[in-house]
Protein backbone atom coordinates (compact mmCIF):
# COMPACT_ATOMS: atom_id res chain seq x y z
CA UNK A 1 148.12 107.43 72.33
CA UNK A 2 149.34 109.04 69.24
CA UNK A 3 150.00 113.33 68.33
CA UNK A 4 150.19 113.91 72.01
CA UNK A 5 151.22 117.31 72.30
CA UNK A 6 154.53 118.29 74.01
CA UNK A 7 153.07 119.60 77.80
CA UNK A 8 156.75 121.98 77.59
CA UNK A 9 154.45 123.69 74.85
CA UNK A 10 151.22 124.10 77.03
CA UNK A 11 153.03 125.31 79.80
CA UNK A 12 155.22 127.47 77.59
CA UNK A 13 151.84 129.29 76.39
CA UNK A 14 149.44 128.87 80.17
CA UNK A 15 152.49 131.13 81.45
CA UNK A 16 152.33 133.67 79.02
CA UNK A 17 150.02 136.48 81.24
CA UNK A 18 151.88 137.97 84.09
CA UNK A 19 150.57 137.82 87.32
CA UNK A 20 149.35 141.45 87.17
CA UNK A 21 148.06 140.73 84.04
CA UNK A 22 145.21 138.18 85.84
CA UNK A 23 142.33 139.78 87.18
CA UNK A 24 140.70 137.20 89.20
CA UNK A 25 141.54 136.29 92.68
CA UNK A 26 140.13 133.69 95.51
CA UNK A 27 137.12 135.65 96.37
CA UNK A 28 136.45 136.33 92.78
CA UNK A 29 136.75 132.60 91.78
CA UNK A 30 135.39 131.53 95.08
CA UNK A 31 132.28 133.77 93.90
CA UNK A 32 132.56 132.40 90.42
CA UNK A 33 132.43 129.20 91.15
CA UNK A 34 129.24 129.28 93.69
CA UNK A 35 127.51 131.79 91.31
CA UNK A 36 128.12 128.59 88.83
CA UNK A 37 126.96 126.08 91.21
CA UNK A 38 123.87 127.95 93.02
CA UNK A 39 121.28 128.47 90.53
CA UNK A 40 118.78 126.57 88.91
CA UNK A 41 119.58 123.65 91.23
CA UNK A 42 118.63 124.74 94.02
CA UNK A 43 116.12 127.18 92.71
CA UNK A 44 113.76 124.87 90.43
CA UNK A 45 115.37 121.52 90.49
CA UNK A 46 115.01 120.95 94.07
CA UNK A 47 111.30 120.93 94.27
CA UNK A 48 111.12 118.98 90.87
CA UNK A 49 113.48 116.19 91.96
CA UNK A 50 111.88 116.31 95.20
CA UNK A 51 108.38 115.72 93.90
CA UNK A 52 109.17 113.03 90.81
CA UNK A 53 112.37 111.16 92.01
CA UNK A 54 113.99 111.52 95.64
CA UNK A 55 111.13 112.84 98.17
CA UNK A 56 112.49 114.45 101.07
CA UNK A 57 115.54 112.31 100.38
CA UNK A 58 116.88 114.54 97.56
CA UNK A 59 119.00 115.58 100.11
CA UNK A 60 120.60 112.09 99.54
CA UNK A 61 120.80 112.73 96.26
CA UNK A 62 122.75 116.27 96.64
CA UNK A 63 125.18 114.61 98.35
CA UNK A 64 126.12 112.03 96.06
CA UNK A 65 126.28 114.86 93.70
CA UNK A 66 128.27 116.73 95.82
CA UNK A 67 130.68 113.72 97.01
CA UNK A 68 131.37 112.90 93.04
CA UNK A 69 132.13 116.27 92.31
CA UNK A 70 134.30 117.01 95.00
CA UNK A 71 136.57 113.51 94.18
CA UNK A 72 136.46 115.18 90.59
CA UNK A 73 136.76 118.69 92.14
CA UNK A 74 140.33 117.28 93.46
CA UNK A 75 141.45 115.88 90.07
CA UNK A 76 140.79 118.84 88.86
CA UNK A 77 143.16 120.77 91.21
CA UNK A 78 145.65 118.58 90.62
CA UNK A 79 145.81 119.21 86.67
CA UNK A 80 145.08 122.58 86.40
CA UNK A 81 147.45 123.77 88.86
CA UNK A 82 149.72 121.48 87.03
CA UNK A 83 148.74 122.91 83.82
CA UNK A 84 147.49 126.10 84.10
CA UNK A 85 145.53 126.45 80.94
CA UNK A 86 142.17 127.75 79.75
CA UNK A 87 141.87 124.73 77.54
CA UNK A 88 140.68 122.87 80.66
CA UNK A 89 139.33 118.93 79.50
CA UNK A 90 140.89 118.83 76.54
CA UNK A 91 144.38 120.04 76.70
CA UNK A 92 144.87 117.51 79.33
CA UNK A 93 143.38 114.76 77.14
CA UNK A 94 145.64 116.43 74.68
CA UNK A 95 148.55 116.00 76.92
CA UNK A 96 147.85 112.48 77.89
CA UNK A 97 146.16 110.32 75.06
CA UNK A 98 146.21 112.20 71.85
CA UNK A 99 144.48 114.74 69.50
CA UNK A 100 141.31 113.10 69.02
CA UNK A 101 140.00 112.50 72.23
CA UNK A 102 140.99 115.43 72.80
CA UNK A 103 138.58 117.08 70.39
CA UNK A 104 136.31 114.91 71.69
CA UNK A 105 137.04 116.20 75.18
CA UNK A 106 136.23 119.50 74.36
CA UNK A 107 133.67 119.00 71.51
CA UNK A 108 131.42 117.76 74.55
CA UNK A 109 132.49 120.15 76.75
CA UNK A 110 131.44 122.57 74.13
CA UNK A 111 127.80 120.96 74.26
CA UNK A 112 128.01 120.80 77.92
CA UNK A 113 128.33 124.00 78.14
CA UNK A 114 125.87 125.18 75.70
CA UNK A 115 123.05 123.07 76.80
CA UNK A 116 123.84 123.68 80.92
CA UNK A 117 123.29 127.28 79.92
CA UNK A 118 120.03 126.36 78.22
CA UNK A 119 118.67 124.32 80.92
CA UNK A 120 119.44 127.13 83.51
CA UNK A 121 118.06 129.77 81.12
CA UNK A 122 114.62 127.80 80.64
CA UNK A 123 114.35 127.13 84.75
CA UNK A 124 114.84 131.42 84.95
CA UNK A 125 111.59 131.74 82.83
CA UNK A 126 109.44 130.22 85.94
CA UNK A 127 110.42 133.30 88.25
CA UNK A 128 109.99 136.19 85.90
CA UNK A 129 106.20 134.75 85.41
CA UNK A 130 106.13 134.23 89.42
CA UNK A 131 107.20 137.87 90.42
CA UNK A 132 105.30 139.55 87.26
CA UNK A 133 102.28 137.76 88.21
CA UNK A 134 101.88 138.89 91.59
CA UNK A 135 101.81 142.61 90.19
CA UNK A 136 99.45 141.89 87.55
CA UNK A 137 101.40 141.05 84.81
CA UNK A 138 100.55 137.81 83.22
CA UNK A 139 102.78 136.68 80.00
CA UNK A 140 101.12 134.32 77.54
CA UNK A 141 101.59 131.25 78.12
CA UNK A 142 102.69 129.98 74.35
CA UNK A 143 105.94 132.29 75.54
CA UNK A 144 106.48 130.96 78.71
CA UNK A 145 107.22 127.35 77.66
CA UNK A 146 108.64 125.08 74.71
CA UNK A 147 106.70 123.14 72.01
CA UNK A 148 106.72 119.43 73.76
CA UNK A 149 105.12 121.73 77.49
CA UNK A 150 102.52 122.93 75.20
CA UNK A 151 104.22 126.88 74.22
CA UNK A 152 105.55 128.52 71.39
CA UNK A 153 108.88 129.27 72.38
CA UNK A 154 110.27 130.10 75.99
CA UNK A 155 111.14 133.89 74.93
CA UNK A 156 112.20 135.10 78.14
CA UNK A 157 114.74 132.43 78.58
CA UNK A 158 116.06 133.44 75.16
CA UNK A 159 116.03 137.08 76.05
CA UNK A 160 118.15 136.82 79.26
CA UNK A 161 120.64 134.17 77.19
CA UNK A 162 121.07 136.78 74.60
CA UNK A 163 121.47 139.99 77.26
CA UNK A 164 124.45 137.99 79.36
CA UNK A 165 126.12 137.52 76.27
CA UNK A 166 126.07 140.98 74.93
CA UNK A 167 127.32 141.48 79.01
CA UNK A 168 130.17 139.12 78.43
CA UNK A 169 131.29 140.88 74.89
CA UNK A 170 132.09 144.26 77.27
CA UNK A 171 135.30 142.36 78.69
CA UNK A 172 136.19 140.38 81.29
CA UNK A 173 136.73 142.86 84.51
CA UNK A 174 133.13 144.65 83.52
CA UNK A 175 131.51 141.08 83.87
CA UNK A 176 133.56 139.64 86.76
CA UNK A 177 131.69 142.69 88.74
CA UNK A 178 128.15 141.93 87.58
CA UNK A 179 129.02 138.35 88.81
CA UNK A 180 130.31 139.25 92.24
CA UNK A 181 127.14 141.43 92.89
CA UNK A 182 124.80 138.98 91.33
CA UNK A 183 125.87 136.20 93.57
CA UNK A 184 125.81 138.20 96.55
CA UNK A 185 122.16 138.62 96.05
CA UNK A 186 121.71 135.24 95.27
CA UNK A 187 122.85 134.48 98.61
CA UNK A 188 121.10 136.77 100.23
CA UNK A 189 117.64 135.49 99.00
CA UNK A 190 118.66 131.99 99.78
CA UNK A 191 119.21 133.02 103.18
CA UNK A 192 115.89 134.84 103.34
CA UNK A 193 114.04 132.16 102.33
CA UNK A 194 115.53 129.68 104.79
CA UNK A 195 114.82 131.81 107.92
CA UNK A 196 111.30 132.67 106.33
CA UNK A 197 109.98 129.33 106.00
CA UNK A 198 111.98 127.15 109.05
CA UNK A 199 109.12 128.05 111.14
CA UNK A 200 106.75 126.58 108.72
CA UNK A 201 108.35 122.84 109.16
CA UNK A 202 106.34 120.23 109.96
CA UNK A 203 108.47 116.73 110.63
CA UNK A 204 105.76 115.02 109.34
CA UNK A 205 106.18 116.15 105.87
CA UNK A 206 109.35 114.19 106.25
CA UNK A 207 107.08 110.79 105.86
CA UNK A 208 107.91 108.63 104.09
CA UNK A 209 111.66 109.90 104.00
CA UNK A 210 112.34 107.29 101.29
CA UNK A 211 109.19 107.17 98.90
CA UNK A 212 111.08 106.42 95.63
CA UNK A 213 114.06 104.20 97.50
CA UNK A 214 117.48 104.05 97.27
CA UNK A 215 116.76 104.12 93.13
CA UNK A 216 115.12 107.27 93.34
CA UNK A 217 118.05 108.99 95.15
CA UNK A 218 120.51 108.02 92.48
CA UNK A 219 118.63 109.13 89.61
CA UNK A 220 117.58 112.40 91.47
CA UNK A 221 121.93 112.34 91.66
CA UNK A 222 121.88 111.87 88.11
CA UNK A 223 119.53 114.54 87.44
CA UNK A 224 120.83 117.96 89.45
CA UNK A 225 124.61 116.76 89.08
CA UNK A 226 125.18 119.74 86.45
CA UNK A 227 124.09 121.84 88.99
CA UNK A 228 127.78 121.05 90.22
CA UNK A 229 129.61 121.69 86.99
CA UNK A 230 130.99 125.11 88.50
CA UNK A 231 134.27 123.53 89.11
CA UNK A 232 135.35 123.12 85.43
CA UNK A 233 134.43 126.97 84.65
CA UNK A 234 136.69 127.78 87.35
CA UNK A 235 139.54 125.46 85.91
CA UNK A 236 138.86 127.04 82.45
CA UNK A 237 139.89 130.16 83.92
CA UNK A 238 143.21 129.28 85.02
CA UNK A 239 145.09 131.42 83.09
CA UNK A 240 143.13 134.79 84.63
CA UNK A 241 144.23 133.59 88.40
CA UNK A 242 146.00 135.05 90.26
CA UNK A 243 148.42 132.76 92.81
CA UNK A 244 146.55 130.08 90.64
CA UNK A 245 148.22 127.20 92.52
CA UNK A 246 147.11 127.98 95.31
CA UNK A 247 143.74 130.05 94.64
CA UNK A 248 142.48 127.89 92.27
CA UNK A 249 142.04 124.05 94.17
CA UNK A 250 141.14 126.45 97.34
CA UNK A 251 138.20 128.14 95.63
CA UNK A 252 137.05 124.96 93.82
CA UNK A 253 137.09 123.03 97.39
CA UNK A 254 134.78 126.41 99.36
CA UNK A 255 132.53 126.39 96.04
CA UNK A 256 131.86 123.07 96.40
CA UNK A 257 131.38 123.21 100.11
CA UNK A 258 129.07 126.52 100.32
CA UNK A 259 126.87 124.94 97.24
CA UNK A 260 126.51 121.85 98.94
CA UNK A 261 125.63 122.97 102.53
CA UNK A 262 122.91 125.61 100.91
CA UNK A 263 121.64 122.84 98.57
CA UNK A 264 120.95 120.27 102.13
CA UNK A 265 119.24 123.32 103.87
CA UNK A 266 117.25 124.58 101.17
CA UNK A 267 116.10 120.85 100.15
CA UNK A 268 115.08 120.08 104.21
CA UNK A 269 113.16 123.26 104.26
CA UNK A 270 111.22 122.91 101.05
CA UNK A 271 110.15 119.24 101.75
CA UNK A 272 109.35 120.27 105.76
CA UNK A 273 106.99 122.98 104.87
CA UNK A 274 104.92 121.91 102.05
CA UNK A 275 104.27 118.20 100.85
CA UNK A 276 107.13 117.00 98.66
CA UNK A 277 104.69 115.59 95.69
CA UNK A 278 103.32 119.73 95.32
CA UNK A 279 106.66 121.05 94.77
CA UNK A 280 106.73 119.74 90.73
CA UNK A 281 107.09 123.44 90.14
CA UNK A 282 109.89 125.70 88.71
CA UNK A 283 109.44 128.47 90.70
CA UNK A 284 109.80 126.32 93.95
CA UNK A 285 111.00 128.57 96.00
CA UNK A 286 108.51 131.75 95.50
CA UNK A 287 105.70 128.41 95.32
CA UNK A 288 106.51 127.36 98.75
CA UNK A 289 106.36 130.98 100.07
CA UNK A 290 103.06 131.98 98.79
CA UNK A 291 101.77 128.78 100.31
CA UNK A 292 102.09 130.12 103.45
CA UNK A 293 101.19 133.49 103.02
CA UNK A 294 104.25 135.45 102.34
CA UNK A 295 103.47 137.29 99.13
CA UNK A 296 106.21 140.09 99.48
CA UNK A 297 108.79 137.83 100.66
CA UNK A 298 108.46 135.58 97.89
CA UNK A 299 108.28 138.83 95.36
CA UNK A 300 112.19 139.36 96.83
CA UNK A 301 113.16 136.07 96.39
CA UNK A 302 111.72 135.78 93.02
CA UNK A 303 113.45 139.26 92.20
CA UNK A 304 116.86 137.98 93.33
CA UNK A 305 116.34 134.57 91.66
CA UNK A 306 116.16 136.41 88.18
CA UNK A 307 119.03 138.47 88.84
CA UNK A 308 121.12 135.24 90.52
CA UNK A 309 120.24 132.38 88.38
CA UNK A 310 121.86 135.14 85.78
CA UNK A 311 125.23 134.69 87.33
CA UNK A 312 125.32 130.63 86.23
CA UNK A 313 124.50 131.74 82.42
CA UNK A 314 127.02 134.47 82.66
CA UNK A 315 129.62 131.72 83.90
CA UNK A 316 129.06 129.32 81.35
CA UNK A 317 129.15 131.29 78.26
CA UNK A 318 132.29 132.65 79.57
CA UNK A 319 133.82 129.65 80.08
CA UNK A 320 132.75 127.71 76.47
CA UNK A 321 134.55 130.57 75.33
CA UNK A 322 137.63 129.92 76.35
CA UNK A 323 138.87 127.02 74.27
CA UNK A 324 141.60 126.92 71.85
CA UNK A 325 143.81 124.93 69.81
CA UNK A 326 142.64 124.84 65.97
CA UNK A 327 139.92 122.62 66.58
CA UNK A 328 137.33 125.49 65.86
CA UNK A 329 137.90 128.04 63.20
CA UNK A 330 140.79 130.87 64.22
CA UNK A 331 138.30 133.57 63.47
CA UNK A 332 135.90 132.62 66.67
CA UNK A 333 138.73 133.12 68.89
CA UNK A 334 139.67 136.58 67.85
CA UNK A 335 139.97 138.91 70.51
CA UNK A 336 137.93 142.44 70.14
CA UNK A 337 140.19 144.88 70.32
CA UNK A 338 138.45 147.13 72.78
CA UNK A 339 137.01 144.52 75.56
CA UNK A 340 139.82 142.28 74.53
CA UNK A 341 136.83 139.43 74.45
CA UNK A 342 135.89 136.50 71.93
CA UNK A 343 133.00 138.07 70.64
CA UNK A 344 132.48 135.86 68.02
CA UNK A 345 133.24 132.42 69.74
CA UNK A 346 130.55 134.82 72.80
CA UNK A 347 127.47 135.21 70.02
CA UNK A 348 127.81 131.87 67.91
CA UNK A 349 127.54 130.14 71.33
CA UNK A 350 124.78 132.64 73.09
CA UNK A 351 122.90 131.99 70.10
CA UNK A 352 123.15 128.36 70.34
CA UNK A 353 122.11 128.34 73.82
CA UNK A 354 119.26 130.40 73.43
CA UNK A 355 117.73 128.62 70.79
CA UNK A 356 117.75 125.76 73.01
CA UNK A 357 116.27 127.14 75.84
CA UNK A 358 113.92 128.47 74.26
CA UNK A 359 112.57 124.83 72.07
CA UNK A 360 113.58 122.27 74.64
CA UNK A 361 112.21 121.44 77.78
CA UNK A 362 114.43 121.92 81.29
CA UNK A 363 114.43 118.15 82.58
CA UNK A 364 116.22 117.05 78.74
CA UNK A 365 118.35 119.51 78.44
CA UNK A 366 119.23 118.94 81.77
CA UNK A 367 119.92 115.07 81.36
CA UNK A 368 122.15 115.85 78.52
CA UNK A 369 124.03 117.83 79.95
CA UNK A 370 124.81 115.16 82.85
CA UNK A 371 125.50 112.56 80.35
CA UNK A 372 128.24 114.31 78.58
CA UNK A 373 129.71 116.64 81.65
CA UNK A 374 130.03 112.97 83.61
CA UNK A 375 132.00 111.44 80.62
CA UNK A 376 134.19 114.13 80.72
CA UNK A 377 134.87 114.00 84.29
CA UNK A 378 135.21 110.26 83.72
CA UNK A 379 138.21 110.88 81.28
CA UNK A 380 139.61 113.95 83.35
CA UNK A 381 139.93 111.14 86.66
CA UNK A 382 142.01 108.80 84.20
CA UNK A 383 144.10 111.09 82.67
CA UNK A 384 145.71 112.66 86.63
CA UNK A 385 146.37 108.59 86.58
CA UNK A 386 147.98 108.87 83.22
CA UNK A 387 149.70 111.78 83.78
CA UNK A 388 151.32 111.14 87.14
CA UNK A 389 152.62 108.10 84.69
CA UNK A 390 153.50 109.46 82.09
CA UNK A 391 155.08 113.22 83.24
CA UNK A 392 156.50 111.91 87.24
CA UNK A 393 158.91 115.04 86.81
CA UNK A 394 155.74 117.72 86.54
CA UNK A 395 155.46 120.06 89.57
CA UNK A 396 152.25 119.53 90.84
CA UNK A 397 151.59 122.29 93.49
CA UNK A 398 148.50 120.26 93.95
CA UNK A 399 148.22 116.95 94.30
CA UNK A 400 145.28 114.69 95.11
CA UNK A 401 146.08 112.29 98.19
CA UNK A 402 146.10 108.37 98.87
CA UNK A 403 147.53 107.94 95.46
CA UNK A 404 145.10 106.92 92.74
CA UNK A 405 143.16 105.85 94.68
CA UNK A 406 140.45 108.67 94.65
CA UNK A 407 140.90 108.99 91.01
CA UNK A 408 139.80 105.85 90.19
CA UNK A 409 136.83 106.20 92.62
CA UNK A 410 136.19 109.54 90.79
CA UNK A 411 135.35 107.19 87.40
CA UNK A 412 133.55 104.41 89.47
CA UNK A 413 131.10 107.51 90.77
CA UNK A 414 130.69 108.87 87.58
CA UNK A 415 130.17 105.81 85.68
CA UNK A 416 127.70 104.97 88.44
CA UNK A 417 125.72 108.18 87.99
CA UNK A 418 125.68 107.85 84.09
CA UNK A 419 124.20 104.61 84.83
CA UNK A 420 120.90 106.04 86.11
CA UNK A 421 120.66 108.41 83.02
CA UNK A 422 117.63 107.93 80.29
CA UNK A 423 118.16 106.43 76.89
CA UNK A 424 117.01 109.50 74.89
CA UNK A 425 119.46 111.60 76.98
CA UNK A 426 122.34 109.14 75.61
CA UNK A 427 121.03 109.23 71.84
CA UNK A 428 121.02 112.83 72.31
CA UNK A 429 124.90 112.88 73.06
CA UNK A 430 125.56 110.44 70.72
CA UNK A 431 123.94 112.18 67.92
CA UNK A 432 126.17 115.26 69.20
CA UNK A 433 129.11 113.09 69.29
CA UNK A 434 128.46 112.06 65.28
CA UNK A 435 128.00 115.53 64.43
CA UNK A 436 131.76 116.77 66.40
CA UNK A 437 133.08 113.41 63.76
CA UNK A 438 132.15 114.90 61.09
CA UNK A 439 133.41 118.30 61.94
CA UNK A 440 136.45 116.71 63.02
CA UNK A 441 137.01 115.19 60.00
CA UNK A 442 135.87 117.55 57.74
CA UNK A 443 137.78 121.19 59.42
CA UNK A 444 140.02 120.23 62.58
CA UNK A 445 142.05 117.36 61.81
CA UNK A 446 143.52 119.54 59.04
CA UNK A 447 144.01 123.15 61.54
CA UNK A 448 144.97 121.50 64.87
CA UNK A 449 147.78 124.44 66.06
CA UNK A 450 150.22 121.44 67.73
CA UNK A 451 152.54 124.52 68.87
CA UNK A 452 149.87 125.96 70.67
CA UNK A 453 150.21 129.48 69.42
CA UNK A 454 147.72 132.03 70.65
CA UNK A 455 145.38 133.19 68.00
CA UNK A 456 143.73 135.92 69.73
CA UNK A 457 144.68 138.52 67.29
CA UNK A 458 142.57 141.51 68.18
CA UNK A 459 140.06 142.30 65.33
């Protein structure tokens, strides 16, 4: 519990912006956070989980997915309302325990991030082939796919990485924009394909409900709970809310809701229509479509699932950017003095994310993701119990009912879910973890800013 830093400090700097100086409002992070959670999810993973895990029961596993985040969805109201910072994770570790978990906090964060924008990235590559095929246009294969599916390289997952991020490096209110309109179509296509295909349900398709048990529904959990992780970018951008107190548990809670309900329907209608053990494809829903003979409406939804699953990567290299505190070198958080942007924190992570996507396959990268974003949600449930200790005197304009006792079913959920995670997914993180040690050790114990001074100089 030692070199806590003073929370007088962190508030002193999360109030620093006025409210006209924050640009986003409850539609806008309402939007944000949906456009965070709807995306590869419910676009690839649904049919994938469906076919190797869950059955028709990865409905069953959405909503455990859903119920954890939303207990986690409330903690996370409660301390960044409390605590309006951008630091998110690790400024309340910070606040709570001490400066090295939180580095560790945010260190995984950091690779939560990266590799949730990787494994959304590699899932958009299955659409672009879909909708280019049906005109004609077949890419070669070795491009289409990583080394251990038999490729080269997935290029266009690198491309589309690389574009959002150049997006992202024009400033804040041009990319908030692209994201509204993005997710609208998103929605739009989801809604298409729903009212396309219901008439296409066959009950029977439904039997056996339960083909993988009650095993299979936890692990399918396990497996699309990233999908979920929209939450924590929208508590990363506390500091650009407006009426944050308010705005900001409100959006998290219709996020969660919207994503969930759309998840449910999409996952009924997929598993009604066509056999769950066929749907082991990434373009599920344009796949399911074409099965039944509706080429041009699965040519729209294929078109709006490259533009929409866009919207998640845009999210998440936003929000990895947003960390400070002198754990990371000053320079990457330099503002640009024109889009008033990280640039350099934007690229070094864009690039870090594409590389991924485009070497490692979707179901790892998305496994590794789960395994660290669950830890951290693990450590974000203890420390609203810590804090409500430790800081009784801290307005909380939020504040999670029935005491602690959803926070402490918040960990037993998450430590449940991390349960049902692969081995290599753990070395993975734990290999990440020894390489943040030695950064740690070797750069940020000696730079930690404990007064919490901004460093976004512009360049």
């Amino acid at each position: 519990m030692k070199n806590k830093i003073d929370v007088n400090k962190v508030l002193k700097n999360a109030s620093i912006k006025s409210e006209d100086e924050r640009s986003l409002g409850l539609f806008d992070l309402s939007i944000l956070g949906i456009g965070a959670m709807i995306g590869t999810g419910i676009l690839v993973l649904t049919g994938i989980v469906a076919a190797t895990t869950a059955g028709p029961a990865v409905i069953f596993s959405f909503l455990v997915a859903a119920v954890a985040s939303g207990l986690i969805g409330l903690c996370y109201s409660e301390l960044s309302t409390s605590i309006p910072n951008s630091g998110s994770a690790y400024i309340y570790a910070w606040v709570t325990i001490g400066q090295v978990m939180a580095f560790f906090a945010g260190w995984t964060l950091l690779g939560v991030y990266i590799t949730t924008t990787a494994t959304v990235a590699n899932g958009w590559t299955g659409y672009v082939h879909s909708f280019l095929a049906e005109f004609g246009v077949h890419l070669p294969k070795a491009f289409l796919a990583a080394p251990s599916a038999g490729g080269i390289m997935n290029l266009p997952a690198i491309i589309m990485i690389l574009f959002i991020t150049l997006v992202l490096t024009k400033g804040t209110s041009e990319s908030k924009l692209l994201n509204n309109i993005l997710v609208i179509i998103k929605l739009t296509v989801i809604f298409l394909f729903i009212i396309v295909s219901v008439k296409h349900i066959r009950p029977t398709h439904w039997h056996p409900f339960f083909p993988y048990g009650g095993s299979g529904i936890m692990v399918g959990a396990s497996t699309v709970f990233f999908t979920f992780l929209g939450f924590d970018a929208l508590a990363t951008s506390a500091e650009d809310a407006k009426n944050v107190q308010h705005n900001l548990p409100r959006a998290i809670i219709i996020s969660l809701v919207v994503s969930t309900a759309l998840y449910v329907a999409v996952s009924l209608v997929m598993t009604g229509v066509v056999p769950y053990k066929e749907l082991n494809v990434a373009e599920a829903m344009a796949f399911v479509l074409l099965e039944k003979g509706h080429t041009l409406t699965a040519q729209i939804v294929s078109a709006g699932a490259i533009l929409g699953i866009m919207t998640v990567v845009l999210a998440f290299v936003y929000a990895v950017s947003m960390s400070r505190g002198g754990f990371l070198p000053k320079q990457l958080a330099h503002l640009n003095s024109k889009s008033h942007s990280p640039n350099r924190a934007l690229w070094l992570n864009g690039l870090l994310a594409a590389i991924l996507a485009g070497f490692m396959d979707m179901r790892n990268l998305a496994l590794i993701a789960n395994v660290g974003s669950l830890a951290v949600f693990s450590l974000i449930s203890l420390v609203v119990i810590l804090l409500r200790k430790q800081q009784p005197d801290l307005p909380r304009p939020f504040k999670v009912p029935f005491g602690n006792i959803l926070p402490i079913l918040s960990i037993v959920v998450c430590v449940v879910l991390m349960i049902n995670i692969t081995l290599p997914a753990w070395i993975s993180y734990f290999i990440w973890l020894g390489i943040g040690l030695l950064f740690y050790l070797g750069y940020s114990v000696r730079h930690v800013d404990v007064n919490q001074e901004h460093t976004g100089e512009a360049e």
